[in-house]
N, C-alpha and C. Protein backbone atom coordinates (compact mmCIF):
# COMPACT_ATOMS: atom_id res chain seq x y z
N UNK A 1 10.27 24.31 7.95
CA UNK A 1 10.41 23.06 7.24
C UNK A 1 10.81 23.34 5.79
N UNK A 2 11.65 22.42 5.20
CA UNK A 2 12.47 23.02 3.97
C UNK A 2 11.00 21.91 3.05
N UNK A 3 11.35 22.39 1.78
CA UNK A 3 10.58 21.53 0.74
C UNK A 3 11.51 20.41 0.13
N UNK A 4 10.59 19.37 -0.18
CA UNK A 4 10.93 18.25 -0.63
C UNK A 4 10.95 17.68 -1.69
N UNK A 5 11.70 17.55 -2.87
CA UNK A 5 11.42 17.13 -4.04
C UNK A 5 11.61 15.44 -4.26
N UNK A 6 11.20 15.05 -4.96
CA UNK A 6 11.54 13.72 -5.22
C UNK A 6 11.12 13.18 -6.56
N UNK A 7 12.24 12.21 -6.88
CA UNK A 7 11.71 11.41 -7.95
C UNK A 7 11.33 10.08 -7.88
N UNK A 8 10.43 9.67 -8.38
CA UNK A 8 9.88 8.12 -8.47
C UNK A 8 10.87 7.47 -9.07
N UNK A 9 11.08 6.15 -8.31
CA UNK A 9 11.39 4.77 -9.55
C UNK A 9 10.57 3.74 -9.39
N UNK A 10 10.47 3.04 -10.53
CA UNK A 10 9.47 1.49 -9.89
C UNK A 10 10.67 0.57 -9.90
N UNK A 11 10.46 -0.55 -9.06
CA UNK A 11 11.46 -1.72 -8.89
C UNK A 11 10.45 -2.55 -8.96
N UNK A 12 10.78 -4.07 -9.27
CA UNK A 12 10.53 -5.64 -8.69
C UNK A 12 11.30 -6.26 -8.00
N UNK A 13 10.94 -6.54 -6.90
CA UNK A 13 11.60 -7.53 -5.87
C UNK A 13 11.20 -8.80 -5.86
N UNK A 14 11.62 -10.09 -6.09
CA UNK A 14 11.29 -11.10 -5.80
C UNK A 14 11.68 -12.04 -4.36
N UNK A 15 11.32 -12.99 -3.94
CA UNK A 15 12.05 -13.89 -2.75
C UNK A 15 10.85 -15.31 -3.18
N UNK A 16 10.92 -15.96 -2.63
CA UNK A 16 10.70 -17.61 -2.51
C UNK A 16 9.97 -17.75 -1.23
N UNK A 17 10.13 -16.72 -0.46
CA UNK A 17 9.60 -16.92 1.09
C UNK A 17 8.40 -15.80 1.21
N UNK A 18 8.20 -14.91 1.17
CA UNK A 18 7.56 -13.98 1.80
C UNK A 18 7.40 -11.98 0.62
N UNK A 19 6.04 -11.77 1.02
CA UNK A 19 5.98 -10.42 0.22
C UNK A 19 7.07 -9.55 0.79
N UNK A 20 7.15 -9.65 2.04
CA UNK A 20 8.08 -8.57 2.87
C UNK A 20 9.25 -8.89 2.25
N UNK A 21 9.82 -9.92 2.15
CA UNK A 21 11.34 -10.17 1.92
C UNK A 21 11.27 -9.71 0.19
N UNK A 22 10.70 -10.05 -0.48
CA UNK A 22 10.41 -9.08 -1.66
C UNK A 22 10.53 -8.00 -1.54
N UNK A 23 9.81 -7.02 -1.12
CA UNK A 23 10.26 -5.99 -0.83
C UNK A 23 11.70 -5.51 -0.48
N UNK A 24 11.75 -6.14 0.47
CA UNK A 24 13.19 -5.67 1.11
C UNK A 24 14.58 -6.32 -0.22
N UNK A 25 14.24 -7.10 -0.28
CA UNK A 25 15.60 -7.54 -1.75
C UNK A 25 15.28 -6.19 -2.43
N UNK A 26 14.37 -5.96 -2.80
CA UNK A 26 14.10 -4.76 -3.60
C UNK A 26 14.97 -3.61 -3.19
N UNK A 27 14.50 -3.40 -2.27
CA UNK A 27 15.50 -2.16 -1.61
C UNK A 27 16.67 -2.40 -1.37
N UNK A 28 16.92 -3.58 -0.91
CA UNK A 28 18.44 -4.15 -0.58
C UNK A 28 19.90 -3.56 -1.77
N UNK A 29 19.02 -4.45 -2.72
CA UNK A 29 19.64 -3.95 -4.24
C UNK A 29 19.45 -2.32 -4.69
N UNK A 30 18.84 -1.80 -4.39
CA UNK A 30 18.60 -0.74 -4.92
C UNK A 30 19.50 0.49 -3.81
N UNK A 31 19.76 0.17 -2.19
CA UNK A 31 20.68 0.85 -2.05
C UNK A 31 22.13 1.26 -2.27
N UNK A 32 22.82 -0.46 -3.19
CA UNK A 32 23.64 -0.42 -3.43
C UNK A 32 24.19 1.19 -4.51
N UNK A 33 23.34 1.57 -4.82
CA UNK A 33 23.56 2.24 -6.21
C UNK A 33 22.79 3.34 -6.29
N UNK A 34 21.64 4.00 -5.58
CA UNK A 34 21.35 4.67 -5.06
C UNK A 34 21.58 5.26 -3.35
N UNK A 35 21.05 6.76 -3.27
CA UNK A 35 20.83 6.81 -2.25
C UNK A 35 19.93 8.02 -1.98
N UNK A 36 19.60 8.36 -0.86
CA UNK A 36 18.69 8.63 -0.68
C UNK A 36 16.67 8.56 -0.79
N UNK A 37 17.05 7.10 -0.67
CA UNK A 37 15.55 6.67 -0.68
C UNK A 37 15.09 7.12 1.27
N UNK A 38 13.69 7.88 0.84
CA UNK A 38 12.76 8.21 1.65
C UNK A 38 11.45 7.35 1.82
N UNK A 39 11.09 7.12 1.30
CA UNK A 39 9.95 5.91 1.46
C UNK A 39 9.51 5.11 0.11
N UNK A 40 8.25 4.14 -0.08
CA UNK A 40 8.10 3.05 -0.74
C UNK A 40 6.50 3.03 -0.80
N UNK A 41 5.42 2.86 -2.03
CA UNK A 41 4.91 2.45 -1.85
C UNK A 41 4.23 1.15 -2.60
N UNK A 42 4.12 0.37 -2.25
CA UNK A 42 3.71 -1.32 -3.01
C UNK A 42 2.40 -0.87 -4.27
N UNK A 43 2.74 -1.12 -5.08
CA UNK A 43 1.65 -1.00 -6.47
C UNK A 43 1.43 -2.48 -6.98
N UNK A 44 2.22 -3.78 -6.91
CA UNK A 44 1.34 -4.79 -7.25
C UNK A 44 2.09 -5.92 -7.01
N UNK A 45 1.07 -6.68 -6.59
CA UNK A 45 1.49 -7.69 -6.07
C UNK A 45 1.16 -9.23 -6.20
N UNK A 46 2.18 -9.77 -6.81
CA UNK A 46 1.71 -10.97 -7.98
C UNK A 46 2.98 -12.40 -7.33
N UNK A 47 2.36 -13.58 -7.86
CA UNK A 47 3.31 -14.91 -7.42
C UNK A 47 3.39 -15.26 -9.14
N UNK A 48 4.49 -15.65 -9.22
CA UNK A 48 5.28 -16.75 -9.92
C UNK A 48 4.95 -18.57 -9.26
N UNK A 49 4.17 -19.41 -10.28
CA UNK A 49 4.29 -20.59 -9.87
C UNK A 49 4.89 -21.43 -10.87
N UNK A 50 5.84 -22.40 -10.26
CA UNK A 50 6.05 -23.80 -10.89
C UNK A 50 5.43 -25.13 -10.27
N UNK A 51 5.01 -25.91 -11.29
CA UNK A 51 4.41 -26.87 -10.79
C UNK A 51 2.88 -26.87 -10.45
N UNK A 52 2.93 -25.77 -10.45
CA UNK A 52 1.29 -25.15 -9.85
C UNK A 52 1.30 -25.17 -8.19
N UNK A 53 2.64 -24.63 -7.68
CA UNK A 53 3.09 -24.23 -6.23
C UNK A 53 3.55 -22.75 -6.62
N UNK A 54 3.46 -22.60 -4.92
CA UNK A 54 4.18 -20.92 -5.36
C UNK A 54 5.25 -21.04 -5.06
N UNK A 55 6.20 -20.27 -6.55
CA UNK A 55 7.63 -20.69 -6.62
C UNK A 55 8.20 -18.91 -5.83
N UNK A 56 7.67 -18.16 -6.33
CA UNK A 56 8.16 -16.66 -5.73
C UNK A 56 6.99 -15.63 -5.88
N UNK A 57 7.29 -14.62 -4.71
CA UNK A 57 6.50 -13.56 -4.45
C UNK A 57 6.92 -12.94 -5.43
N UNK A 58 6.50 -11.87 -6.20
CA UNK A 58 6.30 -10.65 -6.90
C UNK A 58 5.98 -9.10 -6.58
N UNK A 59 6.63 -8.29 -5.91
CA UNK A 59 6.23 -7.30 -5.86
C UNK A 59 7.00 -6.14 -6.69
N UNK A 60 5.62 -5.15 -7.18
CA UNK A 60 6.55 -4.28 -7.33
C UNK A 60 6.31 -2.67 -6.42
N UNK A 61 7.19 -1.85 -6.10
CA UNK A 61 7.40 -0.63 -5.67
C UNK A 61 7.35 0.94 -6.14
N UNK A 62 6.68 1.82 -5.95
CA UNK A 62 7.69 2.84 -6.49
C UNK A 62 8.25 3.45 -5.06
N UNK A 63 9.50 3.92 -5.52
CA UNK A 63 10.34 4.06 -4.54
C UNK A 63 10.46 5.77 -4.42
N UNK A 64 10.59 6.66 -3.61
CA UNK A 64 10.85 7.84 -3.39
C UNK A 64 12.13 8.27 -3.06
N UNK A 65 13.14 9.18 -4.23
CA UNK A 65 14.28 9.73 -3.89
C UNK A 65 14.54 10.84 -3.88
N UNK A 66 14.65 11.54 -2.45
CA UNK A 66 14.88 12.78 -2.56
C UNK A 66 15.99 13.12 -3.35
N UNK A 67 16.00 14.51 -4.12
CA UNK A 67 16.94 14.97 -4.68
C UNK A 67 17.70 16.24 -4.06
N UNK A 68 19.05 16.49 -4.72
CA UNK A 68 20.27 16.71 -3.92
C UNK A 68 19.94 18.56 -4.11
């Protein structure tokens, strides 16, 4: 098995619907312009309200990128 290096990034993902879909916008955007993401793990997780409804999920990530 070879060794693995990686660097962290943190992201925020938002959506209107769901933590998951947060997430995933997160990554969505973030493959555009990266690559090599290996895994994700959720560090916090917060709503945005208007009105005193929940207007959007909040999450944020750090993301794992192996390096070349």
């Amino acid at each position: 098995m070879s060794d693995h290096v990686y660097k962290q990034i943190e992201l925020t993902g938002s959506s209107p619907n769901s933590i998951e879909d947060a997430v995933q916008n997160a990554l969505q955007k973030a493959s555009k312009t990266l690559h090599g993401m290996r895994w994700f793990e959720v560090t916090e997780t917060r709503g945005h309200l208007e009105n005193d409804k929940l207007a959007h999920w909040q999450v944020t990530i750090k993301v794992g990128v192996s390096l070349d």
